[in-house]
Protein backbone atom coordinates (compact mmCIF):
# COMPACT_ATOMS: atom_id res chain seq x y z
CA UNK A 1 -11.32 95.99 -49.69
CA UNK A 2 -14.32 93.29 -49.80
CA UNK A 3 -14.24 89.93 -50.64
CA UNK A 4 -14.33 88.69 -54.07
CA UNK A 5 -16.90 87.09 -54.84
CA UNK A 6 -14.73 83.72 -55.18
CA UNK A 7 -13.03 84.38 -51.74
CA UNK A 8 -16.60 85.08 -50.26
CA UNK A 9 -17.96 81.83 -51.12
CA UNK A 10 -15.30 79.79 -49.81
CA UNK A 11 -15.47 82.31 -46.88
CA UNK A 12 -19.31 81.64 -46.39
CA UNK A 13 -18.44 77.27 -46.85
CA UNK A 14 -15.76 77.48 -44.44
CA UNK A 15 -17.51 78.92 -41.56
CA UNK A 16 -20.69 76.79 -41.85
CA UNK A 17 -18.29 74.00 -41.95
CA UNK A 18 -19.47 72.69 -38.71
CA UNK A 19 -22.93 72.88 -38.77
CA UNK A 20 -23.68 71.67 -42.57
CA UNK A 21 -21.39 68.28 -41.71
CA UNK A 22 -23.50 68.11 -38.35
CA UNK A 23 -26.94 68.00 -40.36
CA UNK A 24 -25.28 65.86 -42.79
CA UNK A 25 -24.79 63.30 -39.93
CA UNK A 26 -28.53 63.83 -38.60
CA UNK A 27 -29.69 62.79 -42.34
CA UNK A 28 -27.31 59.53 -42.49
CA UNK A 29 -28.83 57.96 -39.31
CA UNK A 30 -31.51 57.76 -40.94
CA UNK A 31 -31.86 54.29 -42.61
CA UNK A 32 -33.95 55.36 -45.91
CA UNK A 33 -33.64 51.91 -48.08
CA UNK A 34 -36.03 52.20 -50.33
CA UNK A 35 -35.23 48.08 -51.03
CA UNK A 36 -36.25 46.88 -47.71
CA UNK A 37 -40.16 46.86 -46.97
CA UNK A 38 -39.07 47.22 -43.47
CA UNK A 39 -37.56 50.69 -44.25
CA UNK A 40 -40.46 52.32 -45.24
CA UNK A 41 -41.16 54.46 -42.90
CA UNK A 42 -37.93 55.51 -42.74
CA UNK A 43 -37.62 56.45 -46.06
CA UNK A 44 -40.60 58.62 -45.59
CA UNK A 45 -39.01 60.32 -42.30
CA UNK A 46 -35.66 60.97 -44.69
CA UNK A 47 -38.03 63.28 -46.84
CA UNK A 48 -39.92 65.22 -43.77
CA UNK A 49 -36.23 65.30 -42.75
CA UNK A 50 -34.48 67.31 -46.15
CA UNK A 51 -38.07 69.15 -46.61
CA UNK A 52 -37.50 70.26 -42.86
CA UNK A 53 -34.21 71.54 -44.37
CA UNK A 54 -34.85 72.99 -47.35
CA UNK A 55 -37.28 75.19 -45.68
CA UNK A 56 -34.55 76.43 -43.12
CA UNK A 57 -32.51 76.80 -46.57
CA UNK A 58 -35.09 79.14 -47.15
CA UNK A 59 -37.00 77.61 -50.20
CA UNK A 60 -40.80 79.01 -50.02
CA UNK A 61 -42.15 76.25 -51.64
CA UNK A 62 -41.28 72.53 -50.01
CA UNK A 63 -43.46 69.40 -50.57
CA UNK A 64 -43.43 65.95 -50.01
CA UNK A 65 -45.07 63.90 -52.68
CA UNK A 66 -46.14 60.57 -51.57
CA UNK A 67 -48.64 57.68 -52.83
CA UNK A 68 -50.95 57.27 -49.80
CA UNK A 69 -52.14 61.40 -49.98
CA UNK A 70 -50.21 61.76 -46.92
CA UNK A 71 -47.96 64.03 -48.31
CA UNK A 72 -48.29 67.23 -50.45
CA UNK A 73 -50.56 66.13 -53.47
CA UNK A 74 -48.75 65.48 -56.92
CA UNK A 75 -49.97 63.52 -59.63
CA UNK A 76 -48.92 60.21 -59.88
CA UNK A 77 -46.64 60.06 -56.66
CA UNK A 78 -44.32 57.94 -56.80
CA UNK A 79 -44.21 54.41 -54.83
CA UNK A 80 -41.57 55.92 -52.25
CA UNK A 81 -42.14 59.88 -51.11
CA UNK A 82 -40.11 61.74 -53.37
CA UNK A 83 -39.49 65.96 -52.20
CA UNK A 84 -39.72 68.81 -54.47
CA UNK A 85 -38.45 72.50 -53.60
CA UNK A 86 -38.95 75.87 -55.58
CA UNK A 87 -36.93 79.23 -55.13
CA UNK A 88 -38.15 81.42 -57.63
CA UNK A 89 -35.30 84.08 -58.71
CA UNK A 90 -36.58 88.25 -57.99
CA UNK A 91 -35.12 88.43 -61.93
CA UNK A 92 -37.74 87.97 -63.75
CA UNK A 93 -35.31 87.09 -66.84
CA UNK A 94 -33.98 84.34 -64.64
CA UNK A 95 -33.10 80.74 -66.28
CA UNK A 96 -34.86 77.84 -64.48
CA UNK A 97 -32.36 74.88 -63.15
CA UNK A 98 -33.53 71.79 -61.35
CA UNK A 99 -31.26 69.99 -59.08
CA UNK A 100 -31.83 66.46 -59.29
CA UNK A 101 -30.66 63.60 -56.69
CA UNK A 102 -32.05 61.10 -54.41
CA UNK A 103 -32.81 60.30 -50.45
CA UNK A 104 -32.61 56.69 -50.41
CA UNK A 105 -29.52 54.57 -50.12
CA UNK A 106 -28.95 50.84 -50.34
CA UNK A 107 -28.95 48.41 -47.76
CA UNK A 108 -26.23 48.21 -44.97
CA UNK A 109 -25.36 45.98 -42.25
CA UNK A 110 -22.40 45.85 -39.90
CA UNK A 111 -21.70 41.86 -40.72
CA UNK A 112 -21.68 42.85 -44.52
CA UNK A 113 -17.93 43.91 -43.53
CA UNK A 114 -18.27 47.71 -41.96
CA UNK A 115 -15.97 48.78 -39.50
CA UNK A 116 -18.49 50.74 -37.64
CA UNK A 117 -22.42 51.18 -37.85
CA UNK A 118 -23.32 51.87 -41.09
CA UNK A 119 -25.73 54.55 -39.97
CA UNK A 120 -24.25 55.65 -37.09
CA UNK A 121 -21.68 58.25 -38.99
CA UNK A 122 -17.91 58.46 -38.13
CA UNK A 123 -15.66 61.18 -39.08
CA UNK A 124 -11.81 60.32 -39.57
CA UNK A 125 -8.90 61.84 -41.50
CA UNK A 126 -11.13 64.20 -43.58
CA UNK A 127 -13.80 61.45 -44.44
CA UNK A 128 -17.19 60.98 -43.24
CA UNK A 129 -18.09 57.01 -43.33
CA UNK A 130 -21.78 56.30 -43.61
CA UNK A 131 -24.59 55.04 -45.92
CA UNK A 132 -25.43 57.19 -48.35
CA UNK A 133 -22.70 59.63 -47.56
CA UNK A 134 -21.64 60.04 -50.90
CA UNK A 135 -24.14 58.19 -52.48
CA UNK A 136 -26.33 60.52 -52.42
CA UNK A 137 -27.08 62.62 -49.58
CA UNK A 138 -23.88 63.83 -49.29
CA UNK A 139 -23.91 65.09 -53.05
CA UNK A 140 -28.04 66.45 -52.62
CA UNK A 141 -27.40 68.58 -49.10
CA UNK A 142 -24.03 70.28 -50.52
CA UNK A 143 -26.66 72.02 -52.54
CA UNK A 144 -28.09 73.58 -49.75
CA UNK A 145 -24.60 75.29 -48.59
CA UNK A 146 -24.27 76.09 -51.89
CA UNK A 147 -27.03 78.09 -52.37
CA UNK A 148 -26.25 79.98 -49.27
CA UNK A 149 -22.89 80.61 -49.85
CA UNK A 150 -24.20 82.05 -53.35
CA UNK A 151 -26.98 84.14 -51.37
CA UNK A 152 -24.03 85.73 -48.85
CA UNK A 153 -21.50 86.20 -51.91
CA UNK A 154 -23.88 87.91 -54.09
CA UNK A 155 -25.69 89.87 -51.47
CA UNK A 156 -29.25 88.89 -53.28
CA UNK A 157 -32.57 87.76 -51.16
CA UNK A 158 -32.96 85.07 -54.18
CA UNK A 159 -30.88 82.95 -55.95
CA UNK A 160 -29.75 84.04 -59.78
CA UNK A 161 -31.60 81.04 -61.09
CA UNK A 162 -35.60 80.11 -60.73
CA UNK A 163 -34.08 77.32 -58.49
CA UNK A 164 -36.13 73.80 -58.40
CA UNK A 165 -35.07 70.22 -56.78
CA UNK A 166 -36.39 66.99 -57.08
CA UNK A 167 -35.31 64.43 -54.62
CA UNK A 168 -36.71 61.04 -55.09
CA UNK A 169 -37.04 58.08 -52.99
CA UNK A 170 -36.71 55.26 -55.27
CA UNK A 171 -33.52 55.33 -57.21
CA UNK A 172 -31.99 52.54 -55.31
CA UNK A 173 -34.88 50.57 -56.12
CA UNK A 174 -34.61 51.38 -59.92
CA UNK A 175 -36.64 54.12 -59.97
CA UNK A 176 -39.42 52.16 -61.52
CA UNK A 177 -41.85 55.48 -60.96
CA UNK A 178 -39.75 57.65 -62.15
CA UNK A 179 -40.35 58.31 -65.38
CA UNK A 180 -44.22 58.78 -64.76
CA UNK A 181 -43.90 61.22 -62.04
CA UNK A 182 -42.03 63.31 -64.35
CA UNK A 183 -44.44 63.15 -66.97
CA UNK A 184 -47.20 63.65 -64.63
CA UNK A 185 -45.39 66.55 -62.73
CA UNK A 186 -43.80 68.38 -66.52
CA UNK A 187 -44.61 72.07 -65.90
CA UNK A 188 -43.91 72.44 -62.27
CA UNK A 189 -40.80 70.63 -63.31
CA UNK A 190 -39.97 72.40 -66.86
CA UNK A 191 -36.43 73.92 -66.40
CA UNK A 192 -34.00 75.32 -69.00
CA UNK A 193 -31.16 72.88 -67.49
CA UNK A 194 -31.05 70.04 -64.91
CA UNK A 195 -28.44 69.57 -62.69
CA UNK A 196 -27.78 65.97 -61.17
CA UNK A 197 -25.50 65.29 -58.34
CA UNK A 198 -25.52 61.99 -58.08
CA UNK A 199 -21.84 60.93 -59.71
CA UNK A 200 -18.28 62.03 -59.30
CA UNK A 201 -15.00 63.25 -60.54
CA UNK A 202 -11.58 60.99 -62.28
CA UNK A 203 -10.23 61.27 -59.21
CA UNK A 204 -9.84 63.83 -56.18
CA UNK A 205 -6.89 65.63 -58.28
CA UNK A 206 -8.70 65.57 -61.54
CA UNK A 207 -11.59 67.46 -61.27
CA UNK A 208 -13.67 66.60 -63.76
CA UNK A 209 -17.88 66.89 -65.44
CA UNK A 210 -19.54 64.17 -66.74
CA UNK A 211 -21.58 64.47 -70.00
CA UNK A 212 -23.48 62.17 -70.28
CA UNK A 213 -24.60 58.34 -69.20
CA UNK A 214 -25.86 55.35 -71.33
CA UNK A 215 -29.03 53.75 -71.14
CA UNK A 216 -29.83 50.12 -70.67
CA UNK A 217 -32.46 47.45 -71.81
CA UNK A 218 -32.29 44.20 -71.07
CA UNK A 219 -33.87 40.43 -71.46
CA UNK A 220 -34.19 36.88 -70.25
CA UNK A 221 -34.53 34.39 -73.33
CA UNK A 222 -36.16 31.23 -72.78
CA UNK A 223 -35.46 28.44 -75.02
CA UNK A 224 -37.69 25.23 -75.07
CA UNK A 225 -37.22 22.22 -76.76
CA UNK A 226 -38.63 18.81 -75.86
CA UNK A 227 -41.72 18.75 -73.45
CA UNK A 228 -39.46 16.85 -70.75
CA UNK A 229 -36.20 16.25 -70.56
CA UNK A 230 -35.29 12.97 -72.28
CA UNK A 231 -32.45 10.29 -73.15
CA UNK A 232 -29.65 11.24 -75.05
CA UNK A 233 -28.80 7.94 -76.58
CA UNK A 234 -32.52 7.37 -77.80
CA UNK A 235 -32.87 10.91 -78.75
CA UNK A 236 -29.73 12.64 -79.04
CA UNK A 237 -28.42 14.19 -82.40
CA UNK A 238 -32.00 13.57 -84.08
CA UNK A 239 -34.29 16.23 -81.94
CA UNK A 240 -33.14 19.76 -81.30
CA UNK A 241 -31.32 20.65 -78.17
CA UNK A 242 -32.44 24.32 -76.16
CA UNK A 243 -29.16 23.48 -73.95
CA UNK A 244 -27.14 23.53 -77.52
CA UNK A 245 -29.24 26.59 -79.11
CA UNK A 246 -28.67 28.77 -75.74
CA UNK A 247 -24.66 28.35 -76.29
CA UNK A 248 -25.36 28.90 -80.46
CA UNK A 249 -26.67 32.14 -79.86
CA UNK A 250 -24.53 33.28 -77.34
CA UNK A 251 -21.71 32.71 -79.23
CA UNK A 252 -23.34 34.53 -82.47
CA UNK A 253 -24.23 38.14 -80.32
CA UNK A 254 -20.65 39.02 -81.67
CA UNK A 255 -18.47 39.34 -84.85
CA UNK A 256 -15.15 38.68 -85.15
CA UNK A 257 -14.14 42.07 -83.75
CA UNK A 258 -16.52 42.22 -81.15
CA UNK A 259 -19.03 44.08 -82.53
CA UNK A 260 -22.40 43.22 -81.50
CA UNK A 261 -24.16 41.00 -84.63
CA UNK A 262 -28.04 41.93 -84.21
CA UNK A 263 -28.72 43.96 -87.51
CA UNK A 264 -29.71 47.59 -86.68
CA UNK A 265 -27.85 47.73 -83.58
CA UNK A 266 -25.85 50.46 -84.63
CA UNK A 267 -28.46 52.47 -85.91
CA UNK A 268 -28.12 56.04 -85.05
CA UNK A 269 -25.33 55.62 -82.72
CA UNK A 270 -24.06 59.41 -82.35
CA UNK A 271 -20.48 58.57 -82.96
CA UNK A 272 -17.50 60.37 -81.04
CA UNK A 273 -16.14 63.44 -81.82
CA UNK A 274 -12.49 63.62 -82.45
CA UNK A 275 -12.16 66.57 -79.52
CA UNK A 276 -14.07 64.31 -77.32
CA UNK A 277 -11.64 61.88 -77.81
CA UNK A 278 -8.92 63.74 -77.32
CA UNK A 279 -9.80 64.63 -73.98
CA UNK A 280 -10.46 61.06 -73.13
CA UNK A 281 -6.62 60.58 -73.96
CA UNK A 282 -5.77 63.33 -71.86
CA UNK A 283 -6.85 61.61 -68.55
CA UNK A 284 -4.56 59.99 -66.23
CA UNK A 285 -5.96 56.11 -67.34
CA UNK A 286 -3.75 53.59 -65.71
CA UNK A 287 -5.09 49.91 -67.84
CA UNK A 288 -3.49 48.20 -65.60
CA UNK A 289 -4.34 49.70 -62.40
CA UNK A 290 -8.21 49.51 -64.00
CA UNK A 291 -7.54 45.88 -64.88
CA UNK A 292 -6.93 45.08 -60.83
CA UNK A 293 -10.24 47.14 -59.89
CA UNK A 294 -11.87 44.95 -62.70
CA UNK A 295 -10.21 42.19 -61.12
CA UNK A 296 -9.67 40.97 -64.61
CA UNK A 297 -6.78 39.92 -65.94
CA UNK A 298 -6.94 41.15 -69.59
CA UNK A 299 -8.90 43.79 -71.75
CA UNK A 300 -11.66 42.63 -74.55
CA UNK A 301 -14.07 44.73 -76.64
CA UNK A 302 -15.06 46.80 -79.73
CA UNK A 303 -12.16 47.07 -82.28
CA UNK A 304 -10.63 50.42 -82.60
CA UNK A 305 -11.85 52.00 -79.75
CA UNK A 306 -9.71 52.63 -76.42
CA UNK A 307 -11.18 51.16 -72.87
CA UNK A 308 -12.78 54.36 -71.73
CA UNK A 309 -13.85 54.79 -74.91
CA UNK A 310 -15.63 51.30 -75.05
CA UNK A 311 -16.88 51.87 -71.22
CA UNK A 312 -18.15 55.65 -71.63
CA UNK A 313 -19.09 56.08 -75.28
CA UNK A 314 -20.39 52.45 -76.91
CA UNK A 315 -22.93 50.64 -77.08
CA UNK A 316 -22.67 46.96 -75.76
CA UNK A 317 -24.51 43.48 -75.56
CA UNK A 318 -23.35 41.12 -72.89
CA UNK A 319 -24.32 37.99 -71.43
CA UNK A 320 -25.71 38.57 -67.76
CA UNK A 321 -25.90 34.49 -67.78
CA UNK A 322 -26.90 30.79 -69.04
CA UNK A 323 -28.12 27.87 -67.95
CA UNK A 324 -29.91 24.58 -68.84
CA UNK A 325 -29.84 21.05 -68.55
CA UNK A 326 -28.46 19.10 -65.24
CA UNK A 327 -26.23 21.32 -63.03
CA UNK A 328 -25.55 18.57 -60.65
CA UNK A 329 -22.64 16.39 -59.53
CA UNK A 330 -21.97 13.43 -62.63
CA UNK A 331 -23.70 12.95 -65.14
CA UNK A 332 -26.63 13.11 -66.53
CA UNK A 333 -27.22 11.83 -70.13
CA UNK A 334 -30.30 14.11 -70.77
CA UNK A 335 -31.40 16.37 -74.10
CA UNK A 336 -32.49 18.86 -71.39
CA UNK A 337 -35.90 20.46 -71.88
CA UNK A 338 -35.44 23.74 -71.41
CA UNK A 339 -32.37 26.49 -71.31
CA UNK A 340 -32.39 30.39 -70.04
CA UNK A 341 -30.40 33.34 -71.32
CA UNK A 342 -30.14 36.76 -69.70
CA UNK A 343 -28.58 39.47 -71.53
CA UNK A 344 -28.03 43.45 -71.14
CA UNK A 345 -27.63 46.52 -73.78
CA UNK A 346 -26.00 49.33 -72.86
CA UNK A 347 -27.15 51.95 -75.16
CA UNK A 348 -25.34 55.13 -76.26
CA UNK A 349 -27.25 58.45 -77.23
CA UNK A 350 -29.02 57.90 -80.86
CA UNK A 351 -30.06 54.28 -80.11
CA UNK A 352 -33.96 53.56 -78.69
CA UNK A 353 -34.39 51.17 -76.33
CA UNK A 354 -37.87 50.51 -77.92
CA UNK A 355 -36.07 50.15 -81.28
CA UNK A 356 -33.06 47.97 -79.84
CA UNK A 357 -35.82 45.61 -78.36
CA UNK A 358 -37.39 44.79 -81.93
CA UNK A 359 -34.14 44.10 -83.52
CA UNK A 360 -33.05 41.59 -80.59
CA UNK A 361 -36.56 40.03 -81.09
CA UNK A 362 -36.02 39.49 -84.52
CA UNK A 363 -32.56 38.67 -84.52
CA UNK A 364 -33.11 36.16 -82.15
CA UNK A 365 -36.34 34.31 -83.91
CA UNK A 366 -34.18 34.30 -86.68
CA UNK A 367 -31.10 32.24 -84.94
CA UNK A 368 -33.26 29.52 -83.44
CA UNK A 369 -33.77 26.02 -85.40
CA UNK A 370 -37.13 24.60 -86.10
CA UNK A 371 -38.44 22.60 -82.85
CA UNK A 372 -37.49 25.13 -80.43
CA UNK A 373 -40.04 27.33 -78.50
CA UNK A 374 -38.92 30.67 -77.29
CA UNK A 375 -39.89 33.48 -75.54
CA UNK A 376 -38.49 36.84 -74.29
CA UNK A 377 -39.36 39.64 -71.54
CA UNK A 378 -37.81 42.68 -71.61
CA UNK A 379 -37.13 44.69 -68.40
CA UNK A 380 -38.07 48.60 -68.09
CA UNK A 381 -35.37 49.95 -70.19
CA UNK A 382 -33.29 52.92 -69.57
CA UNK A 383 -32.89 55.78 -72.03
CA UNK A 384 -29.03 57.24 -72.48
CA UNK A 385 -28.48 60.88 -72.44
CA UNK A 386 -25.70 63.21 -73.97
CA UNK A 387 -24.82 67.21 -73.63
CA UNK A 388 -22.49 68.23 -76.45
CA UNK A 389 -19.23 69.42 -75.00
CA UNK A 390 -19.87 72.69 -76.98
CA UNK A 391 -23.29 73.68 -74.91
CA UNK A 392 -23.38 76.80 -72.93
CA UNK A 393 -24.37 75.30 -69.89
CA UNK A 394 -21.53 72.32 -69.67
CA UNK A 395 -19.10 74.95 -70.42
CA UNK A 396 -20.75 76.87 -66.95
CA UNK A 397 -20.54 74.05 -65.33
CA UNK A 398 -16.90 73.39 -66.09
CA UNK A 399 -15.94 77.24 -65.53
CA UNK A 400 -18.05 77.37 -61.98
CA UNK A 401 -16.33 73.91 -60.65
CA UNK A 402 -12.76 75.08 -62.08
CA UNK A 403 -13.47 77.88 -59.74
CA UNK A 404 -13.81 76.12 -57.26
CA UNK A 405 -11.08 73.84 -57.63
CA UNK A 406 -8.55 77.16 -57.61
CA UNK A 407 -8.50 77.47 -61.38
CA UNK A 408 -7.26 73.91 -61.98
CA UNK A 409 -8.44 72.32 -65.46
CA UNK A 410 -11.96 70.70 -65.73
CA UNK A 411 -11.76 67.69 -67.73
CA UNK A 412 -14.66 66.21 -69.15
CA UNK A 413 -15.58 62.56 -69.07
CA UNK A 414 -18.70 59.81 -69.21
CA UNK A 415 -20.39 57.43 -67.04
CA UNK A 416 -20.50 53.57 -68.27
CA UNK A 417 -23.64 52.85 -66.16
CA UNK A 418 -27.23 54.09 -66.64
CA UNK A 419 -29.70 56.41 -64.61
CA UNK A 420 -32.77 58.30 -64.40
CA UNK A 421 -31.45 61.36 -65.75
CA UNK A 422 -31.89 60.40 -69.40
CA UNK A 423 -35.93 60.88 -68.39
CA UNK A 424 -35.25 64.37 -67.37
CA UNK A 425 -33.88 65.02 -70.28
CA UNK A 426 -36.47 63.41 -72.46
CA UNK A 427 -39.49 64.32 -71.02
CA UNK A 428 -38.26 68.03 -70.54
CA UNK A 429 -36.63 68.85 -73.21
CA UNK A 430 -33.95 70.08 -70.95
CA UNK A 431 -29.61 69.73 -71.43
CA UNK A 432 -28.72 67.67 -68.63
CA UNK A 433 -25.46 68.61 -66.38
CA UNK A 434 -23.36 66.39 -63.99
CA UNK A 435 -21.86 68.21 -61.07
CA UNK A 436 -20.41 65.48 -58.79
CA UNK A 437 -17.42 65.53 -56.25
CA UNK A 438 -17.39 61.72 -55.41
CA UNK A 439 -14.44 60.02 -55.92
CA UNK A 440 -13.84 55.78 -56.93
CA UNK A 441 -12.64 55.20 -53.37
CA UNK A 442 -15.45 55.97 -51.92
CA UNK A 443 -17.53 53.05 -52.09
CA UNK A 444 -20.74 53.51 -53.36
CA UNK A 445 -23.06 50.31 -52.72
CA UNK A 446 -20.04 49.19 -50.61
CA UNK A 447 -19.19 48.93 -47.11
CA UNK A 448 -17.35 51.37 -45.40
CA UNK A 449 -18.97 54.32 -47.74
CA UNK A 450 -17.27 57.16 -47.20
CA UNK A 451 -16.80 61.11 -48.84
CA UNK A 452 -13.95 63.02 -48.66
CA UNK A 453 -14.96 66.08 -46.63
CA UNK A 454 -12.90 68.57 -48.47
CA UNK A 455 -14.12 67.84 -51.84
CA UNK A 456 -18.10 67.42 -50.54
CA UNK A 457 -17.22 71.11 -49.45
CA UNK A 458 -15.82 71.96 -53.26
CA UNK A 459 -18.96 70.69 -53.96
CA UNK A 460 -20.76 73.57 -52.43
CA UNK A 461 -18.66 75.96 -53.49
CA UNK A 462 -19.14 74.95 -57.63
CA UNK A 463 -22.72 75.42 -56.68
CA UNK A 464 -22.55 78.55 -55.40
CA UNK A 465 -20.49 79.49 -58.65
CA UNK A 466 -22.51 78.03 -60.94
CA UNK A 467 -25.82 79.68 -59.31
CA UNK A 468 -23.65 82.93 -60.56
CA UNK A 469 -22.89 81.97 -63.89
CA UNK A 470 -25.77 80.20 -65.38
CA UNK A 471 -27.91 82.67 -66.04
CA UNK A 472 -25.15 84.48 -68.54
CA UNK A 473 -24.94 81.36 -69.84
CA UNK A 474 -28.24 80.51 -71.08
CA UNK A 475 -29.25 84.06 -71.71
């Protein structure tokens, strides 16, 4: 009797084993941070390296896109070389899917506390410990035994899917091309779906999908008052204080039940469904364990909502940091002449970053007292993105990692932070789908980074699945 297809994938995974965790240790010595001027060249021999690979993969099309031409030419390249791959499908009803991820890691030196080189990889008790290991290149080359695992299962000559990746070299940086090379690069990157593999699971016995991530803007506010700073006894309590007006508006970027105060904040917030949370409930949340991790010692936020809740699926304002006046030891009887605030959004899907940025404008011109100067500069904000539990392809992206994972339960959850996948989905049109097997313990940004070989190979395997099932899905 042959294989099922199931049994033939993890067949197919567990006999390239070797070799796939061998090329994933080639990649890792290579010190791509995108951060470090000194890295550059090394963050353009990371791309030569996974083009190199997807080519043995057996992707026809493979190009590096870099700004100095020396690359394969794509419009408005982006400041780091970025790689892009295409597998057409031989059905010519095929759904199109691009993979995205990301080559470069952060920086990583032995004194910052590793145990070993950071890019000199070490395998121990079913981890691999390494830069980037699970953030990301880990998570972007299980792809690549995935797809051959789906090839050997299936029998085909092409994958199931018109099959596209786009690996950039910036995202550690902030991806502050990103967006453009998208727009620039639309129809060779149109897809019905994008897949990004660049976040994890609950935990490495809770499989689980993400749905979606929130966005971010954010500002420094500075607050001006006299031209110098100046006596407090001669001038104090008769001239207007920045020092004073900083901590004033601070403490008014909150109600009583912390709720953020600007007017329109809320605007458009798409508001949780009572399945979704439901299934936030259901996960194994220890407060108190996330309260140590935190290394807080007590929970604060939005009234009525639960911590994951508040984390995953609401929008927030918080104070980043403030400062004016003398900072030295004594005193200093001053009405200082100047005060900063820096302050962060995180936006849920429904708000606009453009949108959020003229209400904090107004709202803070409208807190300030005459005599005191301000201005404000907004960062490059980040736009939040959202599947709907109900959509075809999140449910084939739940059924293809629950088959990986032996049948077990695919719970569904949020990231808290912010990415470049919100321009995928905005600039393509395009339901965006997380399918990550990292786990908290393994460090991301951290020293001592580490995946948890099993799982990196589960990895593989829901990509091989989901190669299989798309298609049905979005038909």
């Amino acid at each position: 009797m042959s294989p099922t297809p199931d049994s033939a994938v993890r067949q197919y995974v567990r006999q390239h084993r070797t070799a796939f965790l061998d090329d994933l240790a080639d990649w890792l010595r290579i010190p791509s941070v995108s951060a470090q001027p000194e890295h550059a060249a090394d963050v353009r021999r990371s791309a030569d390296w996974l083009a190199e690979k997807l080519k043995e993969t057996g992707f026809p099309i493979t190009e590096v896109w870099t700004p100095d031409g020396s690359g394969d030419a794509a419009p408005a390249a982006p400041a780091a070389p970025a790689v892009f791959a295409s597998w057409p499908s031989d059905d010519p009803d095929a759904p199109t899917v691009l993979v995205y991820g990301h080559h470069d890691v952060q920086p990583a030196a032995r004194e910052d506390g590793w145990r070993t080189d950071p890019f000199e990889p070490q395998t121990a008790d079913g981890r691999m410990y390494g830069r980037g290991a699970a953030d990301d290149k880990g998570q972007v080359f299980f792809h690549t035994l995935g797809l051959r695992a789906h090839l050997a299962a299936t029998g085909r000559t092409a994958p199931a899917v018109n099959l596209k990746l786009l690996i950039e070299g910036e995202e550690e940086s902030g991806s502050p091309n990103f967006r453009t090379l998208v727009e620039a690069n639309a129809a060779r990157l149109t897809a019905d779906a994008v897949i990004v593999s660049d976040t994890g699971m609950w935990s490495e016995t809770t499989p689980t999908v993400c749905t979606g991530m929130r966005g971010v803007a954010d500002c420094e506010i500075a607050l001006y008052g006299p031209d110098q700073d100046i006596h407090s006894g001669s001038f104090g309590g008769a001239v207007p204080n920045p020092a004073t007006a900083a901590a004033r508006l601070v403490a008014a970027l909150h109600d009583a039940e912390e709720r953020v105060a600007v007017p329109g904040f809320y605007d458009g917030v798409t508001p949780l469904t009572d399945a979704e949370r439901e299934l936030f409930a259901e996960l194994p949340f220890d407060e108190a364990s996330w309260l140590r991790t935190a290394k807080s010692h007590g929970t604060l936020g939005e009234a009525g909502y639960s911590t994951l809740e508040r984390v995953w699926a609401r929008p927030t304002a918080e104070v980043n940091g403030i400062g004016g006046g003398y900072q030295g030891p004594g005193g200093k009887t001053i009405v200082p002449a100047s005060a900063r605030i820096k302050l962060s959004f995180r936006l849920v899907a429904g708000q606009d970053p453009e949108k959020i940025e003229l209400a904090v404008r107004d709202w803070v011109a409208a807190q300030l007292p005459r005599g005191i100067r301000h201005e404000i500069e907004f960062g490059a904000p980040t736009r939040p993105c959202l599947t709907p539990l109900d959509h075809p392809a999140l449910q084939s992206a739940a059924r293809a990692m629950s088959r990986a994972f032996d049948g077990q339960k695919v719970r569904f959850t949020r990231e808290g932070g912010s990415g470049p996948a919100a321009d995928l989905q905005d600039v393509l049109g395009a339901p965006v789908l997380f399918l990550g097997v990292s786990v908290p313990s393994d460090g991301w940004h951290a020293p001592n980074e580490k995946v948890e070989l099993d799982l990196l190979l589960k990895g593989a395997e829901s990509a091989a699945h989901l190669w299989a099932d798309l298609p049905n899905a979005l038909r």
